[in-house]
C-alpha atoms as a PDB file:
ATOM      1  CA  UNK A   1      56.660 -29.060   2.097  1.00  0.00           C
ATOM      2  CA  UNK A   2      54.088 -26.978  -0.051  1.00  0.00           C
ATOM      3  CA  UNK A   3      51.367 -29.744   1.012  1.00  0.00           C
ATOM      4  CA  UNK A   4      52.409 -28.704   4.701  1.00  0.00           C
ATOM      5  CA  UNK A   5      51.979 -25.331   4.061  1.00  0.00           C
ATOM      6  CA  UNK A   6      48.528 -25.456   2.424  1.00  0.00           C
ATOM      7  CA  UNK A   7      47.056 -27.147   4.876  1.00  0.00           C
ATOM      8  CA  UNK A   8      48.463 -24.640   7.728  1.00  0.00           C
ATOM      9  CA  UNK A   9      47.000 -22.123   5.572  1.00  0.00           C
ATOM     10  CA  UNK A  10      44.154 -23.691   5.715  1.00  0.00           C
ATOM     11  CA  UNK A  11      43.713 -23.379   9.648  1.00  0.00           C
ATOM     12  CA  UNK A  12      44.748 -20.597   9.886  1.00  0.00           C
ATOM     13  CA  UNK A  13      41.309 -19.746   7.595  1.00  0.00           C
ATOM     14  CA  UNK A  14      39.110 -21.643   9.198  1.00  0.00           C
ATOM     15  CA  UNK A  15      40.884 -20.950  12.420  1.00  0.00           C
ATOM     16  CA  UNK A  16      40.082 -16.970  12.144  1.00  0.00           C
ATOM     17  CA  UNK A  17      36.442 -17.467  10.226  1.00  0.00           C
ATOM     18  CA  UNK A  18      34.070 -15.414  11.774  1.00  0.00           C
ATOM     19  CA  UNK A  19      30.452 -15.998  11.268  1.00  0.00           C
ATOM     20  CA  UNK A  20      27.825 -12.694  12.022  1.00  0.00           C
ATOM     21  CA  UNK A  21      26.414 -14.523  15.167  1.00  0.00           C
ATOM     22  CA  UNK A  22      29.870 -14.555  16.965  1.00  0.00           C
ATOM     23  CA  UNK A  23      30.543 -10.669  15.900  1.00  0.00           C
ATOM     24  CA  UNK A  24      29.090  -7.921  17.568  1.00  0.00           C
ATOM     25  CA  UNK A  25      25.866  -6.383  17.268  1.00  0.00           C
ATOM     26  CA  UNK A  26      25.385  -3.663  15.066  1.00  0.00           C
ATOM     27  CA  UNK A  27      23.790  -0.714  16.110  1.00  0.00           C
ATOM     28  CA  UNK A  28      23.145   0.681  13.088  1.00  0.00           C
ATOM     29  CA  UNK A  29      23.312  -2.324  10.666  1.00  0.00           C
ATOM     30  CA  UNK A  30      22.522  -0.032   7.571  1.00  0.00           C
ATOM     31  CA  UNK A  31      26.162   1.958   7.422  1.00  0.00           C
ATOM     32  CA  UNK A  32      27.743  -1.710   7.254  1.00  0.00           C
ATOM     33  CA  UNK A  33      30.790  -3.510   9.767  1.00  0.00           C
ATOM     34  CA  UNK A  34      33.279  -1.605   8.518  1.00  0.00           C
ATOM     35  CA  UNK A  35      31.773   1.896   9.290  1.00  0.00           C
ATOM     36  CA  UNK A  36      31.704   0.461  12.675  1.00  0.00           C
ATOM     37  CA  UNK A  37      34.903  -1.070  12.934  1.00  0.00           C
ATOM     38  CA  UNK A  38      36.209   2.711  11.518  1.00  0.00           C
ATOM     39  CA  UNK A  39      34.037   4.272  14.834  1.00  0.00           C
ATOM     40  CA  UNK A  40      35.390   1.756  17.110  1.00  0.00           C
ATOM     41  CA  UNK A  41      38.887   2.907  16.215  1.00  0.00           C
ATOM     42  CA  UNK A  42      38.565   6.522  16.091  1.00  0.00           C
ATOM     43  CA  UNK A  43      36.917   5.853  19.743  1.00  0.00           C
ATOM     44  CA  UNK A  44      40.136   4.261  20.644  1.00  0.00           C
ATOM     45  CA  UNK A  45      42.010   7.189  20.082  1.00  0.00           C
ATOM     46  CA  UNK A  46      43.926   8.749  22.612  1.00  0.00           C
ATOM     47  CA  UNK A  47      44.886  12.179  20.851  1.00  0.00           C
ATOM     48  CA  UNK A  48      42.339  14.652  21.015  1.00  0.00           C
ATOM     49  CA  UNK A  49      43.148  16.102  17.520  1.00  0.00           C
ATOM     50  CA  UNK A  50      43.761  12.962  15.877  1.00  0.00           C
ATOM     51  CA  UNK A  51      40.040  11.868  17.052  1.00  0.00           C
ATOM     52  CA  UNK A  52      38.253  15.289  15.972  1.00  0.00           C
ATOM     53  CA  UNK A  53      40.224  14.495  12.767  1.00  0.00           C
ATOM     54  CA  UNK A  54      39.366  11.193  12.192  1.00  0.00           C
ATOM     55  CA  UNK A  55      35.527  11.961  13.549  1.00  0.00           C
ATOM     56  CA  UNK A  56      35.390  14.692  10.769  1.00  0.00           C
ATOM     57  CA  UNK A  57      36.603  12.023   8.070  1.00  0.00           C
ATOM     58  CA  UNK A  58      33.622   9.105   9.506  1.00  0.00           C
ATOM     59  CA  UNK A  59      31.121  12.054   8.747  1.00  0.00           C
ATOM     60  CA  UNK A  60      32.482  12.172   5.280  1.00  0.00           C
ATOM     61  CA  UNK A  61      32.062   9.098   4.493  1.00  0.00           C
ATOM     62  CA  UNK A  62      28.446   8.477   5.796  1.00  0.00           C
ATOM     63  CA  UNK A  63      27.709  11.484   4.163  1.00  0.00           C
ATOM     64  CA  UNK A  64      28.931   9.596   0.583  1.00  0.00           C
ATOM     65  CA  UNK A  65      27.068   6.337   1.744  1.00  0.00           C
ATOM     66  CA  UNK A  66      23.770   8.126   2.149  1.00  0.00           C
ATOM     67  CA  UNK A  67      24.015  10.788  -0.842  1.00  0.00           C
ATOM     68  CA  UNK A  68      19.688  10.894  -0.723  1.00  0.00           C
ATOM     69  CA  UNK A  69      19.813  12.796   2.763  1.00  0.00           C
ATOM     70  CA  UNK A  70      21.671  15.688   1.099  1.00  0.00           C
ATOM     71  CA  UNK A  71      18.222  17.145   0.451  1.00  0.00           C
ATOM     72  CA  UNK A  72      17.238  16.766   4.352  1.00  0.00           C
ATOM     73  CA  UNK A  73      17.264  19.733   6.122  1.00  0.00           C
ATOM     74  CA  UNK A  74      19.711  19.378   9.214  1.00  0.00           C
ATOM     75  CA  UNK A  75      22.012  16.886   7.155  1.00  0.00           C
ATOM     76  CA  UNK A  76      24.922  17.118   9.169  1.00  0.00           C
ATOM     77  CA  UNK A  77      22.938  16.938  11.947  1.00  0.00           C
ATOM     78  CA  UNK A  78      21.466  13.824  11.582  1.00  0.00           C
ATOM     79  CA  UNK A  79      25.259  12.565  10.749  1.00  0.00           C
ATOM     80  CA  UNK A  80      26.575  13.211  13.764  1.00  0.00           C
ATOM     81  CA  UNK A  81      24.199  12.256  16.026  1.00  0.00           C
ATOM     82  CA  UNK A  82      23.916   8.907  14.168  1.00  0.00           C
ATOM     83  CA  UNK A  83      28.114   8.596  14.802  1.00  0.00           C
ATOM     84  CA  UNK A  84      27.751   9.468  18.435  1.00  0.00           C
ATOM     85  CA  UNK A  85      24.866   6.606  18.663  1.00  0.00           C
ATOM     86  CA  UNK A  86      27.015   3.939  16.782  1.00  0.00           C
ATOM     87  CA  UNK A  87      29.831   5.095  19.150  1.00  0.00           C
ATOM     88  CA  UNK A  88      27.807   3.902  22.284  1.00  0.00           C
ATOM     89  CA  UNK A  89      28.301   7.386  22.985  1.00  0.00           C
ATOM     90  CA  UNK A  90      31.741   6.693  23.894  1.00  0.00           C
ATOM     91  CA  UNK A  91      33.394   8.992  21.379  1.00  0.00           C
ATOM     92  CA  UNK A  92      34.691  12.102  22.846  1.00  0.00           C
ATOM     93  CA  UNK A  93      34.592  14.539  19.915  1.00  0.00           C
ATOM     94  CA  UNK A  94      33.819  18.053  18.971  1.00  0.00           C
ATOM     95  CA  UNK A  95      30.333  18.193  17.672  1.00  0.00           C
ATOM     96  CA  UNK A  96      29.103  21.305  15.837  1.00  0.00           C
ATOM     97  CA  UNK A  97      25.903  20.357  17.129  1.00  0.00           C
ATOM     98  CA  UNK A  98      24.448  19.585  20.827  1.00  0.00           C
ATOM     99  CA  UNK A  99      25.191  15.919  21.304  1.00  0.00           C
ATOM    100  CA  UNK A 100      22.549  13.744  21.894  1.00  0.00           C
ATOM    101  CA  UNK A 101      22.411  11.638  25.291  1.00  0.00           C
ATOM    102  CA  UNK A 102      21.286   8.066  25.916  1.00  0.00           C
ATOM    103  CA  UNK A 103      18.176   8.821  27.876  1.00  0.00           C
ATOM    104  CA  UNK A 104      16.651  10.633  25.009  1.00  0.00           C
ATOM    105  CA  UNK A 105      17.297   7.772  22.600  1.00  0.00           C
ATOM    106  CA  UNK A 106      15.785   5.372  25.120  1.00  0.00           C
ATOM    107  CA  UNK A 107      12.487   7.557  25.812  1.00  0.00           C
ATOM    108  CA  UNK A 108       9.729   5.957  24.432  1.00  0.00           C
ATOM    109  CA  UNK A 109       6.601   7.517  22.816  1.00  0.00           C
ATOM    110  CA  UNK A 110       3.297   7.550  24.631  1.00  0.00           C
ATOM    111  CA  UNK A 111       0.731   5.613  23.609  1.00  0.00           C
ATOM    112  CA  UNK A 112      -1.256   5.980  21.099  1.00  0.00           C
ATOM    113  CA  UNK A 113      -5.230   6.283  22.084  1.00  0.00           C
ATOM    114  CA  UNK A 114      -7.372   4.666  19.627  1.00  0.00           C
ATOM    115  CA  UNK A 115     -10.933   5.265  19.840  1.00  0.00           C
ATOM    116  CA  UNK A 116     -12.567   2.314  20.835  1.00  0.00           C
ATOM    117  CA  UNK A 117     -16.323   1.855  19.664  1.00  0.00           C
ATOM    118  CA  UNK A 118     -18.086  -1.339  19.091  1.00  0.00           C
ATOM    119  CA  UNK A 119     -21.244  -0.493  17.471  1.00  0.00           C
ATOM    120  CA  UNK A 120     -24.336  -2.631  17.839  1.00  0.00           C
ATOM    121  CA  UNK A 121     -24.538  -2.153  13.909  1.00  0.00           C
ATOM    122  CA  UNK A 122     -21.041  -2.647  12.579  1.00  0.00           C
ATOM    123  CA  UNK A 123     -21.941  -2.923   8.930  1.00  0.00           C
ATOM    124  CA  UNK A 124     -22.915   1.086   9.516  1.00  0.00           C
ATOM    125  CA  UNK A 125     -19.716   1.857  10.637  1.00  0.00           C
ATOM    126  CA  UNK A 126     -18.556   4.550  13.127  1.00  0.00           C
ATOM    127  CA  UNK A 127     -18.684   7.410  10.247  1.00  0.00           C
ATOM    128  CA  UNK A 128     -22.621   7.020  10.236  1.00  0.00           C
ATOM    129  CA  UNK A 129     -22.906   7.331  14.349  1.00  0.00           C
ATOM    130  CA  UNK A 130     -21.076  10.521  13.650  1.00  0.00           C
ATOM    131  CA  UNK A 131     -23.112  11.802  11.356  1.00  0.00           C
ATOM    132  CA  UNK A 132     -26.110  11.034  13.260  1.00  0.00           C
ATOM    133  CA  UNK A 133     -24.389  12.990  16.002  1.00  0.00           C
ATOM    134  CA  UNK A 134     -24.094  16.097  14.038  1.00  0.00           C
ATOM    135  CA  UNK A 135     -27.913  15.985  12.523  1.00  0.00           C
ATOM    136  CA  UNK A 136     -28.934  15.979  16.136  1.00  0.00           C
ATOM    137  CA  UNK A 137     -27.098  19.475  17.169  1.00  0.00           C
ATOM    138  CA  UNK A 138     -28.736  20.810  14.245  1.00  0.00           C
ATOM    139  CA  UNK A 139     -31.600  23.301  14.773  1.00  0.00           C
ATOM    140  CA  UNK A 140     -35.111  22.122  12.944  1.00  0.00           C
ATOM    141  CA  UNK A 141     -35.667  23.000   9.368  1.00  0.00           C
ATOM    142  CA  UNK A 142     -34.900  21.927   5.666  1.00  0.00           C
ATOM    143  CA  UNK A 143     -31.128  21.472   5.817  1.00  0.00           C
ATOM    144  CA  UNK A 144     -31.582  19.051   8.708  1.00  0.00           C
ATOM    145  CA  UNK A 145     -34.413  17.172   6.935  1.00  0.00           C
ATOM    146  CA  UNK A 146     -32.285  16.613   4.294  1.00  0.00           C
ATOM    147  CA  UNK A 147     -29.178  15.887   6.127  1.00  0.00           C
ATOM    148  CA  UNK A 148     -31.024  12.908   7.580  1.00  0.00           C
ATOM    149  CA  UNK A 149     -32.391  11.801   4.381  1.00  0.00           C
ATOM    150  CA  UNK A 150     -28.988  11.358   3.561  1.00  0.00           C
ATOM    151  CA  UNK A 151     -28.001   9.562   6.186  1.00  0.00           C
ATOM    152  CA  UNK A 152     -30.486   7.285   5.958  1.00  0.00           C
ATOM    153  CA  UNK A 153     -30.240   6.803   2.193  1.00  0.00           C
ATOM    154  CA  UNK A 154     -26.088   5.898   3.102  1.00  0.00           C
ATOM    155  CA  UNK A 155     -27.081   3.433   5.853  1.00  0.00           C
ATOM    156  CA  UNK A 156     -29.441   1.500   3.604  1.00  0.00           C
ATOM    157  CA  UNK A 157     -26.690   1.343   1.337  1.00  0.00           C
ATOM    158  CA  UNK A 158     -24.646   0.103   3.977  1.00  0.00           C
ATOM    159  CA  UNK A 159     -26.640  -2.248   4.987  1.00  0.00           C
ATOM    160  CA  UNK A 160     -27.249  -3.522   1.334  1.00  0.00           C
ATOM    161  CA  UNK A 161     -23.231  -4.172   0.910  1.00  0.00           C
ATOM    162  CA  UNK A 162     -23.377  -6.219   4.134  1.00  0.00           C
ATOM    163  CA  UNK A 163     -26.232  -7.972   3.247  1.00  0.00           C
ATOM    164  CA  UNK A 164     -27.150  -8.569  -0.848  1.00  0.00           C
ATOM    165  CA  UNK A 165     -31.157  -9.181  -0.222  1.00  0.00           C
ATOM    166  CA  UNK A 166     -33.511  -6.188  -0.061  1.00  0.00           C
ATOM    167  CA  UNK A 167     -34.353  -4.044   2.888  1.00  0.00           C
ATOM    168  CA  UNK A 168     -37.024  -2.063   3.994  1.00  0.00           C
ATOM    169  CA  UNK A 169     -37.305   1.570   4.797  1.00  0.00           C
ATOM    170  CA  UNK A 170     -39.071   0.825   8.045  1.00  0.00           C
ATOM    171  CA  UNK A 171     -35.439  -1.298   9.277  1.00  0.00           C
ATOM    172  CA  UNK A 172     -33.334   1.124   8.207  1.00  0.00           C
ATOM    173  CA  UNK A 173     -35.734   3.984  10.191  1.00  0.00           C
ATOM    174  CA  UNK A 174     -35.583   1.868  13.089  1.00  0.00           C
ATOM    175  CA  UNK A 175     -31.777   1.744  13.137  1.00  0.00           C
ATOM    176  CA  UNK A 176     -31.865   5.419  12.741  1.00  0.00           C
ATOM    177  CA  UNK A 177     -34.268   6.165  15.550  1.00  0.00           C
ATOM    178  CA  UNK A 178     -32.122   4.221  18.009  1.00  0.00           C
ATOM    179  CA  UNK A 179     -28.644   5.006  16.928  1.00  0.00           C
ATOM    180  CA  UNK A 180     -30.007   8.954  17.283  1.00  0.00           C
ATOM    181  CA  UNK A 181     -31.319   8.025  20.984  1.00  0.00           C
ATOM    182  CA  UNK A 182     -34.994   8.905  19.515  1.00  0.00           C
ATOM    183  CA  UNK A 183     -34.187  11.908  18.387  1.00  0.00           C
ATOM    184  CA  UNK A 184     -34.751  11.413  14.474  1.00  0.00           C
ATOM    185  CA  UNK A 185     -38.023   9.491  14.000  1.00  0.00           C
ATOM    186  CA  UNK A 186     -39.076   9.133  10.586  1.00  0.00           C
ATOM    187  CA  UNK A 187     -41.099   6.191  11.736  1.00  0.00           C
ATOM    188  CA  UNK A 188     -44.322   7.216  10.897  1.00  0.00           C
ATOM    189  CA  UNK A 189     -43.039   9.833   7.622  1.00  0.00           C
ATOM    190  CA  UNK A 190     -44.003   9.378   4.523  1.00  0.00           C
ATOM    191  CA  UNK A 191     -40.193   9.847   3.269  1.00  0.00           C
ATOM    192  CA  UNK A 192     -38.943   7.133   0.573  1.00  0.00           C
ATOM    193  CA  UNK A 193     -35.650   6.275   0.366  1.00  0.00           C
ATOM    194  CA  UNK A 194     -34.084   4.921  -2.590  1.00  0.00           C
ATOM    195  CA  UNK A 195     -34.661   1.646  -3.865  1.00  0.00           C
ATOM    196  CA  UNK A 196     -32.376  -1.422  -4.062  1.00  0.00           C
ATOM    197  CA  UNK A 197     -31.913  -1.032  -7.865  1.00  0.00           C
ATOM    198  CA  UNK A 198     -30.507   2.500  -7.810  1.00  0.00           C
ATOM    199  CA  UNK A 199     -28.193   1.761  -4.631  1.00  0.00           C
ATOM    200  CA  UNK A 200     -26.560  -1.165  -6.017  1.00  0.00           C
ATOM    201  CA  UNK A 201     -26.401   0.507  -8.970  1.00  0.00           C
ATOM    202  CA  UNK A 202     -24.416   2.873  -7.964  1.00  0.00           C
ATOM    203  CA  UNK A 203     -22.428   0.480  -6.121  1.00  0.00           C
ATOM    204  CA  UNK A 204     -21.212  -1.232  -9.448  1.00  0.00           C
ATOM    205  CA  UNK A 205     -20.959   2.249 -10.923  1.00  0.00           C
ATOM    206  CA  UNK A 206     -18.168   2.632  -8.036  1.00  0.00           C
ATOM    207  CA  UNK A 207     -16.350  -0.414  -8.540  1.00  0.00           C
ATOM    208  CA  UNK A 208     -15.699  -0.047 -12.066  1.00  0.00           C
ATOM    209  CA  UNK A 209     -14.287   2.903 -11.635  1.00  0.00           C
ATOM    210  CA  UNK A 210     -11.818   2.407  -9.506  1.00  0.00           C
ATOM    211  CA  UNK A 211     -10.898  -1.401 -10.712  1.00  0.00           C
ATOM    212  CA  UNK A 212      -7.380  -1.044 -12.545  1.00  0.00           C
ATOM    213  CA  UNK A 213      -8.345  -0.754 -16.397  1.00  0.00           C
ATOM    214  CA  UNK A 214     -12.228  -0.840 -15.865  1.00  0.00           C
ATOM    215  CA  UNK A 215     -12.487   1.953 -18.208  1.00  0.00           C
ATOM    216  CA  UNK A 216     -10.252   0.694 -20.735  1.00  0.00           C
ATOM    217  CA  UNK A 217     -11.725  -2.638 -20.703  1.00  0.00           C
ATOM    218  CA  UNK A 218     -15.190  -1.328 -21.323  1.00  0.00           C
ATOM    219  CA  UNK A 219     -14.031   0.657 -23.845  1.00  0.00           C
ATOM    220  CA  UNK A 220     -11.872  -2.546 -26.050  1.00  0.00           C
ATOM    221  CA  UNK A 221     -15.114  -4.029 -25.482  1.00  0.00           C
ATOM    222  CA  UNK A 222     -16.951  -1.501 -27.188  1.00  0.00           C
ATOM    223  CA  UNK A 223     -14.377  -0.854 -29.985  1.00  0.00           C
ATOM    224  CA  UNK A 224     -14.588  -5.065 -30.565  1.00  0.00           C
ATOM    225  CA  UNK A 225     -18.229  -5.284 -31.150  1.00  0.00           C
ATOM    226  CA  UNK A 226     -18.200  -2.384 -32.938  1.00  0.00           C
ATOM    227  CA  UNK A 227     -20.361  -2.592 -36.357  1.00  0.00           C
ATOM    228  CA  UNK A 228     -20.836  -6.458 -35.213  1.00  0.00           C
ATOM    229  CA  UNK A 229     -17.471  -7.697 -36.718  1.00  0.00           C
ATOM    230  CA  UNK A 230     -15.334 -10.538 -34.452  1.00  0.00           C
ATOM    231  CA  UNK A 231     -12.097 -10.362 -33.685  1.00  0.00           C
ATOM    232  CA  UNK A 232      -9.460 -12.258 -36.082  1.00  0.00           C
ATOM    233  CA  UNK A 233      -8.940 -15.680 -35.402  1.00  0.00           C
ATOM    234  CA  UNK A 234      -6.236 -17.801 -36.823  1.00  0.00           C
ATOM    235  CA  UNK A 235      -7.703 -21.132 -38.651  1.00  0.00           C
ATOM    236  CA  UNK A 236      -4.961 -23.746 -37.791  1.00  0.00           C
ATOM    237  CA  UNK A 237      -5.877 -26.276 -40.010  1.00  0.00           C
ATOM    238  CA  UNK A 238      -5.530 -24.179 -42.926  1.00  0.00           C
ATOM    239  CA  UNK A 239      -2.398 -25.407 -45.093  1.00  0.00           C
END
């Protein structure tokens, strides 16, 4: 008798199992099933105050589920336009607020225009082109000369990260002259930019600065070698 009754139990399990791809799809999966199951119920409501009631209660809890939006302005807010979502907008409910309709949810954003530039010199990178762009507005005269030396000094170092060998002035005046549509010719000046040494210099100066514990490694190093003594090292074959 008790084996007979195990094993109906045991259909009876197996029987009502339910597995997540055979329930139905949550629409907001992080309140949980049985927020949703609580929604579905209070939407099945026929009494009008009985539903307000039990809409109020749903807001209460989601408010304790989510106790991190309490510093969000327009906390209720959100709450109940969240429980009118889940509800499939079926839930017919006293809102303190407007309540949200589906054709707003569904609208979709516009799309996003990305500027869309493909340099003849990528290794200079859009931010130069722009820069060469504002030199050119610029009216004649020292702050313009200098401007460009700039410019020029930040495309040779661009040019040096891309490629590691050296590069001449006349290349990188070149580059400039056509990227400014001839409009910045230091082609025949006698301007000298800076050399490879002091740009890649600065380069590594860069890097170990902002390389997680750069500093602090340099300075253990330093505190190591300091007055030429070695760091302890355990003899193992000492008995």
């Amino acid at each position: 008798m008790i084996e007979k009754y195990k094993k109906e139990a045991a259909s009876d399990v197996v029987f009502n199992l339910e597995y997540n791809s055979e329930r139905q799809r949550l629409i907001i999966p992080e309140y949980g099933r049985h927020l949703q199951k609580l929604i579905d119920q209070a939407t099945a409501i026929e009494d009008d105050e009985a539903r307000n009631k039990a809409a109020k209660y749903i807001i209460q809890v989601m408010g304790s589920l989510n106790p991190h939006l309490r510093d969000v302005p327009d906390f209720q807010h959100k709450l109940w336009d969240q429980l009118f979502i889940m509800s499939d907008f079926k839930l017919n409910v006293e809102s303190p607020y407007p309540i949200p309709s589906r054709e707003v949810l569904e609208l979709k954003p516009d799309v996003l225009q990305y500027p869309q530039n493909f340099p003849k010199y990528r290794f200079y990178g859009n931010n130069i082109k722009y820069m060469i762009d504002v030199a050119n507005k610029w009216e004649d005269g020292e702050m313009k000369n200098a401007l460009v030396l700039v410019i020029a000094n930040h495309m040779k170092k661009s040019f040096l990260s891309w490629n590691k060998d050296t590069v001449k002035d006349d290349v990188i005046f070149e580059h400039l002259f056509e990227l400014s549509g001839g409009k910045i010719n230091l082609l025949q000046s006698t301007e000298e930019l800076l050399n490879t040494t002091d740009l890649m210099r600065t380069n590594k100066r860069v890097s170990n600065k902002t390389t997680p514990g750069g500093q602090a490694k340099i300075q253990s190093n330093k505190n190591n070698n300091k007055g030429g003594k070695k760091p302890f090292q355990k003899n193992n074959n000492q008995k």
